[in-house]
PDB file of N, CA and C in Angstrom:
ATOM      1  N   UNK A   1      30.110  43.290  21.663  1.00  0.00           N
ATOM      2  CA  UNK A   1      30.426  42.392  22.751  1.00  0.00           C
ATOM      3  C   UNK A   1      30.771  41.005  22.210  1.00  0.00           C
ATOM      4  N   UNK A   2      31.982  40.120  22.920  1.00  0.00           N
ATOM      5  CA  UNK A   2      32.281  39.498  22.704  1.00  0.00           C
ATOM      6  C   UNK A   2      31.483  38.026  22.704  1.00  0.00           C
ATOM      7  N   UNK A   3      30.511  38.151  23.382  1.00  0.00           N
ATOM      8  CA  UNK A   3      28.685  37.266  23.971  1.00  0.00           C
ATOM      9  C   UNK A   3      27.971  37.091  22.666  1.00  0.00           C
ATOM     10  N   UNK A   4      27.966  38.367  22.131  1.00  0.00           N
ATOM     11  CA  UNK A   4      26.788  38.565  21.116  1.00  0.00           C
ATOM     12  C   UNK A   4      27.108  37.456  19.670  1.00  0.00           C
ATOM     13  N   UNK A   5      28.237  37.656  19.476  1.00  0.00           N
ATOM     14  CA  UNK A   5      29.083  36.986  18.088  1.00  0.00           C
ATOM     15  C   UNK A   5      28.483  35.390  18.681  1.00  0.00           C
ATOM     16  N   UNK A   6      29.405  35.299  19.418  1.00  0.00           N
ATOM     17  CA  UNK A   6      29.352  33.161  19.875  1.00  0.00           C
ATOM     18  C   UNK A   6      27.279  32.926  19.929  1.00  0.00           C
ATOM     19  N   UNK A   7      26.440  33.960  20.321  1.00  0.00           N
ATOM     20  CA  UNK A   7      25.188  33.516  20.425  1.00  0.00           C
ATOM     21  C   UNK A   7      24.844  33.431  18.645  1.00  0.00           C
ATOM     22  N   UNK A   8      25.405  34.593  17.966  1.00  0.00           N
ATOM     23  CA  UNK A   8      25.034  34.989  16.684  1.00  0.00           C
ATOM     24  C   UNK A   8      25.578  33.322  15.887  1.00  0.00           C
ATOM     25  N   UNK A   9      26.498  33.323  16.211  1.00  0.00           N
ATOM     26  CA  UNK A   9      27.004  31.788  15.670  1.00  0.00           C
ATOM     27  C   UNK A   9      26.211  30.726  15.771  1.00  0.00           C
ATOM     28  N   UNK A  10      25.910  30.513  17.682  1.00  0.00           N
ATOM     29  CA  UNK A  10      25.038  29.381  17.632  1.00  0.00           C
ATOM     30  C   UNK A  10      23.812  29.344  17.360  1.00  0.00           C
ATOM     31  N   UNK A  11      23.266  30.074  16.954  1.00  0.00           N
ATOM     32  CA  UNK A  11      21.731  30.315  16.154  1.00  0.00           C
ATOM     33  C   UNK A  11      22.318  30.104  14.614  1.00  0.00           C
ATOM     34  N   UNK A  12      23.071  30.500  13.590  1.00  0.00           N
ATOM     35  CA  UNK A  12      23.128  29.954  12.557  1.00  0.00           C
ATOM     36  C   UNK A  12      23.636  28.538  12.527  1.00  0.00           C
ATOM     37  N   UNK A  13      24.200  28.137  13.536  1.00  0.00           N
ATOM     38  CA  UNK A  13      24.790  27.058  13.624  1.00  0.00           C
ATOM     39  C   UNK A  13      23.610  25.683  13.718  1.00  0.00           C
ATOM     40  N   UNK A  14      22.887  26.059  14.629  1.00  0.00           N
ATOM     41  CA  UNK A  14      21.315  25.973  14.795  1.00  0.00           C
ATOM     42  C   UNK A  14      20.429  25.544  13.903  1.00  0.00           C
ATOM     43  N   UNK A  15      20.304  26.680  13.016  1.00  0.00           N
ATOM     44  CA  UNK A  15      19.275  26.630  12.019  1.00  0.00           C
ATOM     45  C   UNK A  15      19.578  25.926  10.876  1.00  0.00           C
ATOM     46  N   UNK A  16      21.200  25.793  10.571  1.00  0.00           N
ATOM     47  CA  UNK A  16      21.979  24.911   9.784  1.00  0.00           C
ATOM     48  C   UNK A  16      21.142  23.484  10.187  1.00  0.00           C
ATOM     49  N   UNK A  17      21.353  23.120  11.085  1.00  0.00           N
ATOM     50  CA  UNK A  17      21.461  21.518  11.403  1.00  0.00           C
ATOM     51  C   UNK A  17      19.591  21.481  11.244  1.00  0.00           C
ATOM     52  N   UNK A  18      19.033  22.416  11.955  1.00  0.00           N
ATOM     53  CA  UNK A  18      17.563  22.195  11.518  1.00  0.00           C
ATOM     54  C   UNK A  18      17.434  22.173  10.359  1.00  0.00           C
ATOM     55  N   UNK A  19      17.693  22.681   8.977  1.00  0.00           N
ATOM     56  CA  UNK A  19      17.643  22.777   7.939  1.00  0.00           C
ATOM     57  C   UNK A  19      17.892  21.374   7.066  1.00  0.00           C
ATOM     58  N   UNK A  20      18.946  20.785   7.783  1.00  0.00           N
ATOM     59  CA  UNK A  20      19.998  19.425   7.324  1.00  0.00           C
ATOM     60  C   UNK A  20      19.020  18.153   7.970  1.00  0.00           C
ATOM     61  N   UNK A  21      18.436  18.561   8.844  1.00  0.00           N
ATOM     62  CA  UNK A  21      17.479  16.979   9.742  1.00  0.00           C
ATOM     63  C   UNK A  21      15.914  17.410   8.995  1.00  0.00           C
ATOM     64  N   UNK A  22      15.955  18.605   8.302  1.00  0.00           N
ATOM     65  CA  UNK A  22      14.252  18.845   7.794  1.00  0.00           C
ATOM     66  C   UNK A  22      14.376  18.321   6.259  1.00  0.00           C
ATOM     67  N   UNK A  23      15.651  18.416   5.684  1.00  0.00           N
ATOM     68  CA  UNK A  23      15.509  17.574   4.378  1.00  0.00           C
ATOM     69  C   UNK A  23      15.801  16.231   4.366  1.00  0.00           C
ATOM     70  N   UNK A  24      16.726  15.336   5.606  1.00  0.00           N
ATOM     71  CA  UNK A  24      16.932  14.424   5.465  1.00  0.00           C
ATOM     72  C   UNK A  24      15.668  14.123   5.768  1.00  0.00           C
ATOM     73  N   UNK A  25      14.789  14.538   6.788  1.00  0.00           N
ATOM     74  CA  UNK A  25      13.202  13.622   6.942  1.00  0.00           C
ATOM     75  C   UNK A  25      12.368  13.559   5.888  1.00  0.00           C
ATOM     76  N   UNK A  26      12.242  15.141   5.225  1.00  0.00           N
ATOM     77  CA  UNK A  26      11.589  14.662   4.154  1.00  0.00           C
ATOM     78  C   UNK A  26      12.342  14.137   2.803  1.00  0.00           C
ATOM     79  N   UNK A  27      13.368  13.756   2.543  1.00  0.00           N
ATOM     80  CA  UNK A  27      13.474  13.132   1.924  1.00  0.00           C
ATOM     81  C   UNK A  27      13.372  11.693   1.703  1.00  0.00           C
ATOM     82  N   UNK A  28      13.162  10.661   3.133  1.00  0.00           N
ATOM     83  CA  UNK A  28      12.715   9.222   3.175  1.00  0.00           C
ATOM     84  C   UNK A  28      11.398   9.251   3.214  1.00  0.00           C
ATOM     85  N   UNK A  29      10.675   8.317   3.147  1.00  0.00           N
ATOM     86  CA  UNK A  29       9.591   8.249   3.003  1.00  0.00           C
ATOM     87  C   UNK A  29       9.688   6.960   4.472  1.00  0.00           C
ATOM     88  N   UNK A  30       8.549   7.493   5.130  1.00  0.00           N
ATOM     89  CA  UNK A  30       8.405   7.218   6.995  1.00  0.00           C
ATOM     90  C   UNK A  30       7.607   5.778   6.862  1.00  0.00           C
ATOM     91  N   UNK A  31       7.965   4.455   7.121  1.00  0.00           N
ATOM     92  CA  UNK A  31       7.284   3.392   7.027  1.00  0.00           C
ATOM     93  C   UNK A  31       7.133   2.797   8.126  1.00  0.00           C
ATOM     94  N   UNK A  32       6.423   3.299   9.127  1.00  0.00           N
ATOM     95  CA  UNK A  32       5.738   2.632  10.498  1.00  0.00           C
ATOM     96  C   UNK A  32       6.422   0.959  11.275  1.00  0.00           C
ATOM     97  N   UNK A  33       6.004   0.355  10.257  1.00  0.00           N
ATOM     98  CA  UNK A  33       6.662  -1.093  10.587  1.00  0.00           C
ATOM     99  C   UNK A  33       8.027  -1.348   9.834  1.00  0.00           C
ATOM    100  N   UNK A  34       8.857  -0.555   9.677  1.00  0.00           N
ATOM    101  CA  UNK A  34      10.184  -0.724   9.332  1.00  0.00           C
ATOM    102  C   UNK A  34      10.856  -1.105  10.486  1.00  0.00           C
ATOM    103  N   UNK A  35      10.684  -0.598  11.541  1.00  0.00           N
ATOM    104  CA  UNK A  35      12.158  -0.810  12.693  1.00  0.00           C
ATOM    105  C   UNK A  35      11.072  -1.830  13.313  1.00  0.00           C
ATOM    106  N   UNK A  36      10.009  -2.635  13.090  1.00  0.00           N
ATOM    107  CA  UNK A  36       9.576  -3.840  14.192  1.00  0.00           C
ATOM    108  C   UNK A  36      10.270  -5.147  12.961  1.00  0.00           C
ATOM    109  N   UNK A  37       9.815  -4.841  11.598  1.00  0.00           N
ATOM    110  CA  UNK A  37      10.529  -5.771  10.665  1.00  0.00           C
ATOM    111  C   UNK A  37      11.881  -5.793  10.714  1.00  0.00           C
ATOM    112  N   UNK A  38      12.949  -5.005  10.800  1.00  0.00           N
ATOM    113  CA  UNK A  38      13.985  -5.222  11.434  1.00  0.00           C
ATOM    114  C   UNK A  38      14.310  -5.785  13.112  1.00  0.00           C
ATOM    115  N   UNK A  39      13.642  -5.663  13.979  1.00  0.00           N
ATOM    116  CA  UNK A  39      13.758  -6.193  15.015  1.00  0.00           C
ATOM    117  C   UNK A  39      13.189  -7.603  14.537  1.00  0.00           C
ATOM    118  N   UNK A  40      12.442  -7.957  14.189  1.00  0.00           N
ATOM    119  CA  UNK A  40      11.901  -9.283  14.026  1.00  0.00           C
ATOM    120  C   UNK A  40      13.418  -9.997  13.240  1.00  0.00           C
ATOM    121  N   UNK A  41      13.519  -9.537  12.269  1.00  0.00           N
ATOM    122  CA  UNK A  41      14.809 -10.198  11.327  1.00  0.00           C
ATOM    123  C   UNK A  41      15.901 -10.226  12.583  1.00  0.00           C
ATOM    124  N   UNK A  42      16.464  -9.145  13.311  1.00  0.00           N
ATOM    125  CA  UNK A  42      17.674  -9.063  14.270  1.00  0.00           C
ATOM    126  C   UNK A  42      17.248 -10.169  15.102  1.00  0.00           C
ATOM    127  N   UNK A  43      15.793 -10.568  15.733  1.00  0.00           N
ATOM    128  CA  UNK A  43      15.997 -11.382  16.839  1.00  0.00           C
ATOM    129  C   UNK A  43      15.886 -12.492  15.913  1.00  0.00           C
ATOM    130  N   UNK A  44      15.285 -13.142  15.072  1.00  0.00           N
ATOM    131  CA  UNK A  44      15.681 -13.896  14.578  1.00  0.00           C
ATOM    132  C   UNK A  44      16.857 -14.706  14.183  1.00  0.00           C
ATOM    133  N   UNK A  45      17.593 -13.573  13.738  1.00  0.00           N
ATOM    134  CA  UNK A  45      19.085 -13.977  13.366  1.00  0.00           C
ATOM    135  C   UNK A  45      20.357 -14.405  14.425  1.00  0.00           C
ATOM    136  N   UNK A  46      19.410 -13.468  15.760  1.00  0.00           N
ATOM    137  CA  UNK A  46      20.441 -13.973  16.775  1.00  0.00           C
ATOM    138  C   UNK A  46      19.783 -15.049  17.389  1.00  0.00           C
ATOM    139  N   UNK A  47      19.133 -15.916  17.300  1.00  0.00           N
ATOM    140  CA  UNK A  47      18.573 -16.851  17.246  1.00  0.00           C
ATOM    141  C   UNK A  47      19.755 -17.996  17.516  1.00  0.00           C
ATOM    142  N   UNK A  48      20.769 -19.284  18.280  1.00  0.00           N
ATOM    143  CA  UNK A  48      21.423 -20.072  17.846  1.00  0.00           C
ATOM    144  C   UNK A  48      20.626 -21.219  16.962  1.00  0.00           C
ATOM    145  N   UNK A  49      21.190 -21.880  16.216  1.00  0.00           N
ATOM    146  CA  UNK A  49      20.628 -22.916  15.441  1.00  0.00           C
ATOM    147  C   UNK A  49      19.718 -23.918  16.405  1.00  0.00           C
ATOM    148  N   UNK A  50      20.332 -24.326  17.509  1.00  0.00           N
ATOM    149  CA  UNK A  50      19.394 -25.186  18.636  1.00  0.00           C
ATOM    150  C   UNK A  50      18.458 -24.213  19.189  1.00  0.00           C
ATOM    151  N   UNK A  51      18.346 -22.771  18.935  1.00  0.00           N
ATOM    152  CA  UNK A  51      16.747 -22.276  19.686  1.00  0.00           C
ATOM    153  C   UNK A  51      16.285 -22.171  18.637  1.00  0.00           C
ATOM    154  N   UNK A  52      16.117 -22.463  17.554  1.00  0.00           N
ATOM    155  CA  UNK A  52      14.992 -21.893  16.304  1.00  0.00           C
ATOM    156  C   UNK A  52      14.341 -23.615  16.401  1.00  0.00           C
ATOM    157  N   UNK A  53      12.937 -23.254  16.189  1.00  0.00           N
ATOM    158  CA  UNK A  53      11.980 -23.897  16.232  1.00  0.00           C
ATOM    159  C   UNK A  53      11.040 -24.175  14.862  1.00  0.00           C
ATOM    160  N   UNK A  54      10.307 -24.982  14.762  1.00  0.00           N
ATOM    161  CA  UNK A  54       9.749 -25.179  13.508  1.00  0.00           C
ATOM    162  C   UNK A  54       8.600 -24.152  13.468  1.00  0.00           C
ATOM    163  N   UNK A  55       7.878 -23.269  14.167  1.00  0.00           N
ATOM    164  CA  UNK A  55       7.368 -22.589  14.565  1.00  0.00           C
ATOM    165  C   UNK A  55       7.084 -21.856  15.690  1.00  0.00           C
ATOM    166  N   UNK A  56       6.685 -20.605  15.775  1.00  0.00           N
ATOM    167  CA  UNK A  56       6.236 -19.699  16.926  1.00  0.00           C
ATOM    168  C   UNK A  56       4.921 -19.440  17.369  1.00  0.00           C
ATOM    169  N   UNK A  57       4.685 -19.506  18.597  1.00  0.00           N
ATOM    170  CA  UNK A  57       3.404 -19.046  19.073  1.00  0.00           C
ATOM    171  C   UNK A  57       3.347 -17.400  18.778  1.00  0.00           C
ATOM    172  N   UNK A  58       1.988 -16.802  18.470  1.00  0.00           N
ATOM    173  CA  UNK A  58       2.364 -15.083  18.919  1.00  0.00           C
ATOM    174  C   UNK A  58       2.125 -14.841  20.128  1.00  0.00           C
ATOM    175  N   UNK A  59       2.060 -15.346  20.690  1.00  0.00           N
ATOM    176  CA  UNK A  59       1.997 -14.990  22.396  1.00  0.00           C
ATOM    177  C   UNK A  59       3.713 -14.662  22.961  1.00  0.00           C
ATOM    178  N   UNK A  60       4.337 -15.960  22.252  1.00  0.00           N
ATOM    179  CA  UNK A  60       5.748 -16.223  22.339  1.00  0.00           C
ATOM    180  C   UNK A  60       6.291 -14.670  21.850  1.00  0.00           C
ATOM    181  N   UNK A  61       5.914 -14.474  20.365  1.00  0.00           N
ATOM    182  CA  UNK A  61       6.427 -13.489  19.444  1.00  0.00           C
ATOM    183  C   UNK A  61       5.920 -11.750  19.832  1.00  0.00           C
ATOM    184  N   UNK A  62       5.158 -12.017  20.907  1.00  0.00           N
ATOM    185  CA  UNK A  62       4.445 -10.477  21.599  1.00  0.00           C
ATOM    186  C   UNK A  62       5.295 -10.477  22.343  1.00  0.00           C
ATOM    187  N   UNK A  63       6.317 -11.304  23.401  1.00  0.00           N
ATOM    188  CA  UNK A  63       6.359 -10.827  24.473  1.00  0.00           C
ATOM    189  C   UNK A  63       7.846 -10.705  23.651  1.00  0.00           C
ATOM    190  N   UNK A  64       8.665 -11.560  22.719  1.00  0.00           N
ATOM    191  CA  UNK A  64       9.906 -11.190  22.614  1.00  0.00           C
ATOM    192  C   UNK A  64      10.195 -10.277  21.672  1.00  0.00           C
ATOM    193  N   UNK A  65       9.155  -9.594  21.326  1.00  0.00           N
ATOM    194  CA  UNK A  65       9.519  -7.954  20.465  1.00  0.00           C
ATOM    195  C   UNK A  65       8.773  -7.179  20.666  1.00  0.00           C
ATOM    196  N   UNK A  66       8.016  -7.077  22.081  1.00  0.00           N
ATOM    197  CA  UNK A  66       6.969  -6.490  22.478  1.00  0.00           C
ATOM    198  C   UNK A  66       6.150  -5.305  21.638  1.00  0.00           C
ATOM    199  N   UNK A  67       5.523  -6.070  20.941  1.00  0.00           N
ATOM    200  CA  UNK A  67       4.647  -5.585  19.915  1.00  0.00           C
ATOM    201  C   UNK A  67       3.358  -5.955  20.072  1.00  0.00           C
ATOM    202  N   UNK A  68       1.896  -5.402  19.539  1.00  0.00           N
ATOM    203  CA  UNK A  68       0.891  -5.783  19.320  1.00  0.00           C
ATOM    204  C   UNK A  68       0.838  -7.139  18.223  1.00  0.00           C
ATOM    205  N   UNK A  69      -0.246  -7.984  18.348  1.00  0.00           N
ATOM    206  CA  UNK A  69      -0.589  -8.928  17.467  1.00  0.00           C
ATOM    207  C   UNK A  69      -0.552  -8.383  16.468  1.00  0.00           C
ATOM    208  N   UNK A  70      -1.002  -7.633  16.350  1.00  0.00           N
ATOM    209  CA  UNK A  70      -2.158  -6.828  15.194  1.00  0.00           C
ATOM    210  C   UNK A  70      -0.889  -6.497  14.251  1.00  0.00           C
ATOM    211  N   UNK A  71       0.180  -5.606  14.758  1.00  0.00           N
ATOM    212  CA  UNK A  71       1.402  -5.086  14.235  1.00  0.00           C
ATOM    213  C   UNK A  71       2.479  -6.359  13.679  1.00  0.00           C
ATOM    214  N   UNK A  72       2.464  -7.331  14.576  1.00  0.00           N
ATOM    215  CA  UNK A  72       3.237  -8.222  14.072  1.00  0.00           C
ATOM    216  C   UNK A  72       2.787  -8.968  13.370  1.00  0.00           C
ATOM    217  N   UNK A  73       1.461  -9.220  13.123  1.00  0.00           N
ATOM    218  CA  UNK A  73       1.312  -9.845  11.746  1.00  0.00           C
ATOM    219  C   UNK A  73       1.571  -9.458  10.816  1.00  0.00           C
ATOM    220  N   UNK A  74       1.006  -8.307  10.616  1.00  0.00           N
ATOM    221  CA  UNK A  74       1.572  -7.575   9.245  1.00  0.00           C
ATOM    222  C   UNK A  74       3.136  -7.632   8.807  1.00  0.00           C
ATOM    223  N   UNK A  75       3.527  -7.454   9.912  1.00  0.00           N
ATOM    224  CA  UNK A  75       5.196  -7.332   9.902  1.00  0.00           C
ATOM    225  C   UNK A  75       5.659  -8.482   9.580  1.00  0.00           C
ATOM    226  N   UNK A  76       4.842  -9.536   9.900  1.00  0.00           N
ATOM    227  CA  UNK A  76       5.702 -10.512   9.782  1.00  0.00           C
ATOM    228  C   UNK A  76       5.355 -11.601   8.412  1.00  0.00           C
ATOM    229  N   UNK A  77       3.565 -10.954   7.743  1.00  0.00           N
ATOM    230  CA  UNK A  77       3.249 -11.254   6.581  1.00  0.00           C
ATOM    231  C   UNK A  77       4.284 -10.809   5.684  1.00  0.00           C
ATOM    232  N   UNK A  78       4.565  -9.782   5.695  1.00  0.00           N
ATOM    233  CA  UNK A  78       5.420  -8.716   4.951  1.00  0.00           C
ATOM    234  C   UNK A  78       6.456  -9.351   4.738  1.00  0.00           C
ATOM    235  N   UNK A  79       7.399 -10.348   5.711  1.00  0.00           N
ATOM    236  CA  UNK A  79       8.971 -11.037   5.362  1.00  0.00           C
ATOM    237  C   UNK A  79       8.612 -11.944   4.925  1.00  0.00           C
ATOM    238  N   UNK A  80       7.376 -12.353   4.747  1.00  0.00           N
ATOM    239  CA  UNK A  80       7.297 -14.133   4.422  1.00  0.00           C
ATOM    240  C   UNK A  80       6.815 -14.929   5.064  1.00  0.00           C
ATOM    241  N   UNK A  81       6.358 -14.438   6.584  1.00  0.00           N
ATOM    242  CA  UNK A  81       6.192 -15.245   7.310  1.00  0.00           C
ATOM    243  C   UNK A  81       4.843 -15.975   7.206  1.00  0.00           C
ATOM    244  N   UNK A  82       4.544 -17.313   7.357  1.00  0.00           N
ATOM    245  CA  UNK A  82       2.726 -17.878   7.364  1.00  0.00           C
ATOM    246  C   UNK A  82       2.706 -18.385   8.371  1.00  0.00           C
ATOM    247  N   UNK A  83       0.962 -17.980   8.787  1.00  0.00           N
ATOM    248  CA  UNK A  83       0.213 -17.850  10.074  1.00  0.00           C
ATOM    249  C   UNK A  83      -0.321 -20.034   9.778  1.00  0.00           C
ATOM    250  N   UNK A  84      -0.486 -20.448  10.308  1.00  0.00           N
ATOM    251  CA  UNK A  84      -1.834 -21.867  10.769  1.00  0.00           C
ATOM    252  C   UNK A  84      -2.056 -21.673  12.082  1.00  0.00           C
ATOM    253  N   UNK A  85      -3.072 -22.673  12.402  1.00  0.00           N
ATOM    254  CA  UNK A  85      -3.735 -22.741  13.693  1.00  0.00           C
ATOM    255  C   UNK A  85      -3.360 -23.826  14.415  1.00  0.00           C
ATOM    256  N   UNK A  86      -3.340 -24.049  15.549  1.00  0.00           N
ATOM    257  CA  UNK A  86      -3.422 -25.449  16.139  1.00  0.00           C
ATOM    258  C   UNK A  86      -4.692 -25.087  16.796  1.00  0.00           C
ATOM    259  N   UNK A  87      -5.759 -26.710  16.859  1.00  0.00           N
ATOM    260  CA  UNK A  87      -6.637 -26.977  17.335  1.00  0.00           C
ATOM    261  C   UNK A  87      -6.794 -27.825  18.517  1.00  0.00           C
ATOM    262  N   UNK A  88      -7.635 -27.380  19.205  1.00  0.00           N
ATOM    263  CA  UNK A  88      -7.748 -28.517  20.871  1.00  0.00           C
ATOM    264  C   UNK A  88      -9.074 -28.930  20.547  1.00  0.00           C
ATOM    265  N   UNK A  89      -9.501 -29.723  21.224  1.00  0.00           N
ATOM    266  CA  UNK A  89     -11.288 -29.961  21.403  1.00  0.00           C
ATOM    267  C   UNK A  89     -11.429 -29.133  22.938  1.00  0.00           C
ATOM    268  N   UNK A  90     -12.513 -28.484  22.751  1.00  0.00           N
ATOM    269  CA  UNK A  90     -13.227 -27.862  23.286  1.00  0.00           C
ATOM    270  C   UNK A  90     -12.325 -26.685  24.327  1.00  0.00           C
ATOM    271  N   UNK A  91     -11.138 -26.360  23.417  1.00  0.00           N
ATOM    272  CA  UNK A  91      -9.955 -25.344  23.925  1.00  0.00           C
ATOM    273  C   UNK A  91     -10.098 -24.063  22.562  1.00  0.00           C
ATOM    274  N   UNK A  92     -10.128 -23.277  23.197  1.00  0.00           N
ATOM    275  CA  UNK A  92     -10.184 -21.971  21.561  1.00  0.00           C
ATOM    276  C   UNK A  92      -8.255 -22.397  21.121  1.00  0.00           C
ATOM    277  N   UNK A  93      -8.438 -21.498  19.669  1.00  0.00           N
ATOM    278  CA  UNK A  93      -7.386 -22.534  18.664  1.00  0.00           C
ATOM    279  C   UNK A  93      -6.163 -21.107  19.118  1.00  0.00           C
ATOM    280  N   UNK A  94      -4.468 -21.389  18.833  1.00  0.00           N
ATOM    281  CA  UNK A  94      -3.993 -20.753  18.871  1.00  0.00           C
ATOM    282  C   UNK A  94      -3.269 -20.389  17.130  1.00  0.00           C
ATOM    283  N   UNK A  95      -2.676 -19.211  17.283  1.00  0.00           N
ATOM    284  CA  UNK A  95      -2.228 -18.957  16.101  1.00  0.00           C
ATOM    285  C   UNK A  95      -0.523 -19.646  16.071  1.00  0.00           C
ATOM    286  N   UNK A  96       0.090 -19.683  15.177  1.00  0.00           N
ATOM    287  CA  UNK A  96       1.892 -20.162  15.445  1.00  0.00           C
ATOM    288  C   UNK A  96       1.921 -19.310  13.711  1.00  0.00           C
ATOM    289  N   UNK A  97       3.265 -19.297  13.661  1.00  0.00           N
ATOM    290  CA  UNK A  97       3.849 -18.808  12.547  1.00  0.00           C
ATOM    291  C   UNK A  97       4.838 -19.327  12.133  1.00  0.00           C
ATOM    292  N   UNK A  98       5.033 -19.433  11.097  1.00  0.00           N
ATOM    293  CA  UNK A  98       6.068 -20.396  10.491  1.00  0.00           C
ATOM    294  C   UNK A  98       7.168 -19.314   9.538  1.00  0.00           C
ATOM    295  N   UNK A  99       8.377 -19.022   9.896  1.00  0.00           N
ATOM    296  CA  UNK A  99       9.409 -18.754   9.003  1.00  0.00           C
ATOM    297  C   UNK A  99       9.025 -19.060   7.447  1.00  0.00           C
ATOM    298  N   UNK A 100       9.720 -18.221   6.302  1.00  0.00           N
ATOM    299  CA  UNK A 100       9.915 -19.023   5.208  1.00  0.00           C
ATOM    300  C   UNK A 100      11.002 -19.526   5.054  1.00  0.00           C
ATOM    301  N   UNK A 101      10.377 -20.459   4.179  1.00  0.00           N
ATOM    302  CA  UNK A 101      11.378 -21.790   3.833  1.00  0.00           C
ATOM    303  C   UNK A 101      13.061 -20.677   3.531  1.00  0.00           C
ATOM    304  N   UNK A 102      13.109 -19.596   2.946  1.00  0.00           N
ATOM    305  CA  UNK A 102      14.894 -19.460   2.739  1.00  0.00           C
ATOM    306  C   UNK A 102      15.556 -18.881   3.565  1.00  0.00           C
ATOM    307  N   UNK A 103      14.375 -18.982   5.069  1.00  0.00           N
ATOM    308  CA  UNK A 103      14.942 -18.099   6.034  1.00  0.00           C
ATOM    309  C   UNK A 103      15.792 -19.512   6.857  1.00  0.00           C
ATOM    310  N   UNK A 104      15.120 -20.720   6.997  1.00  0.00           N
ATOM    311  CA  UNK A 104      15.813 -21.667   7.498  1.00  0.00           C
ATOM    312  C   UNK A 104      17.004 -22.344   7.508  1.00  0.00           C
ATOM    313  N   UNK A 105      17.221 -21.784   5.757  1.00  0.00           N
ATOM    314  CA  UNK A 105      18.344 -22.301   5.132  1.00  0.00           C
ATOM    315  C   UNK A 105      19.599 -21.326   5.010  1.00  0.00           C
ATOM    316  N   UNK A 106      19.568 -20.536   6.040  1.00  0.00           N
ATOM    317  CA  UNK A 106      20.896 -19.488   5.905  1.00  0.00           C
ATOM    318  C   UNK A 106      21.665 -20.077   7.635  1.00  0.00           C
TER     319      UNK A 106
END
């Protein structure tokens, strides 16, 4: 039957491409905070020169790559980025983050 061939096809056809997406996966090695460190760099970059700031709140930086704290620090230790505090009297302190210095200069 003329049915049987085109099914017989799309099952090798099938198992081809499963075969082709099971070595390309294991052949990278899977790094969790890769695509938030790229989103961080992309929004950054689209950034105009008059919105970049001398620093970021992470409150600011949670809601515009909607990520955990926890995740974006790391992510953002990882490019370079450094954490300080600002202090209030008798206000709990916030965190800000500061770009590195050769990110300013592009």
């Amino acid at each position: 039957m003329p049915g049987e061939a085109y099914i017989r096809e799309l099952r090798r056809w099938s198992a081809e491409r499963r075969a082709k997406r099971a070595a390309q996966g294991a052949s990278r090695v899977f790094d969790p905070r890769a695509k938030l460190k790229e989103r961080v760099t992309q929004w950054n970059s689209s950034l105009s020169p008059e919105a970049h700031t001398p620093h970021y709140f992470m409150e600011h930086l949670v809601r515009q790559l909607r990520a955990t704290p926890q995740q974006l620090g790391i992510a953002l230790r990882e490019l370079g980025w450094r954490w300080d505090r600002v202090w209030r009297k008798g206000q709990p302190y916030r965190h800000y983050w500061v770009l590195p210095k050769d990110v300013h200069q592009q």
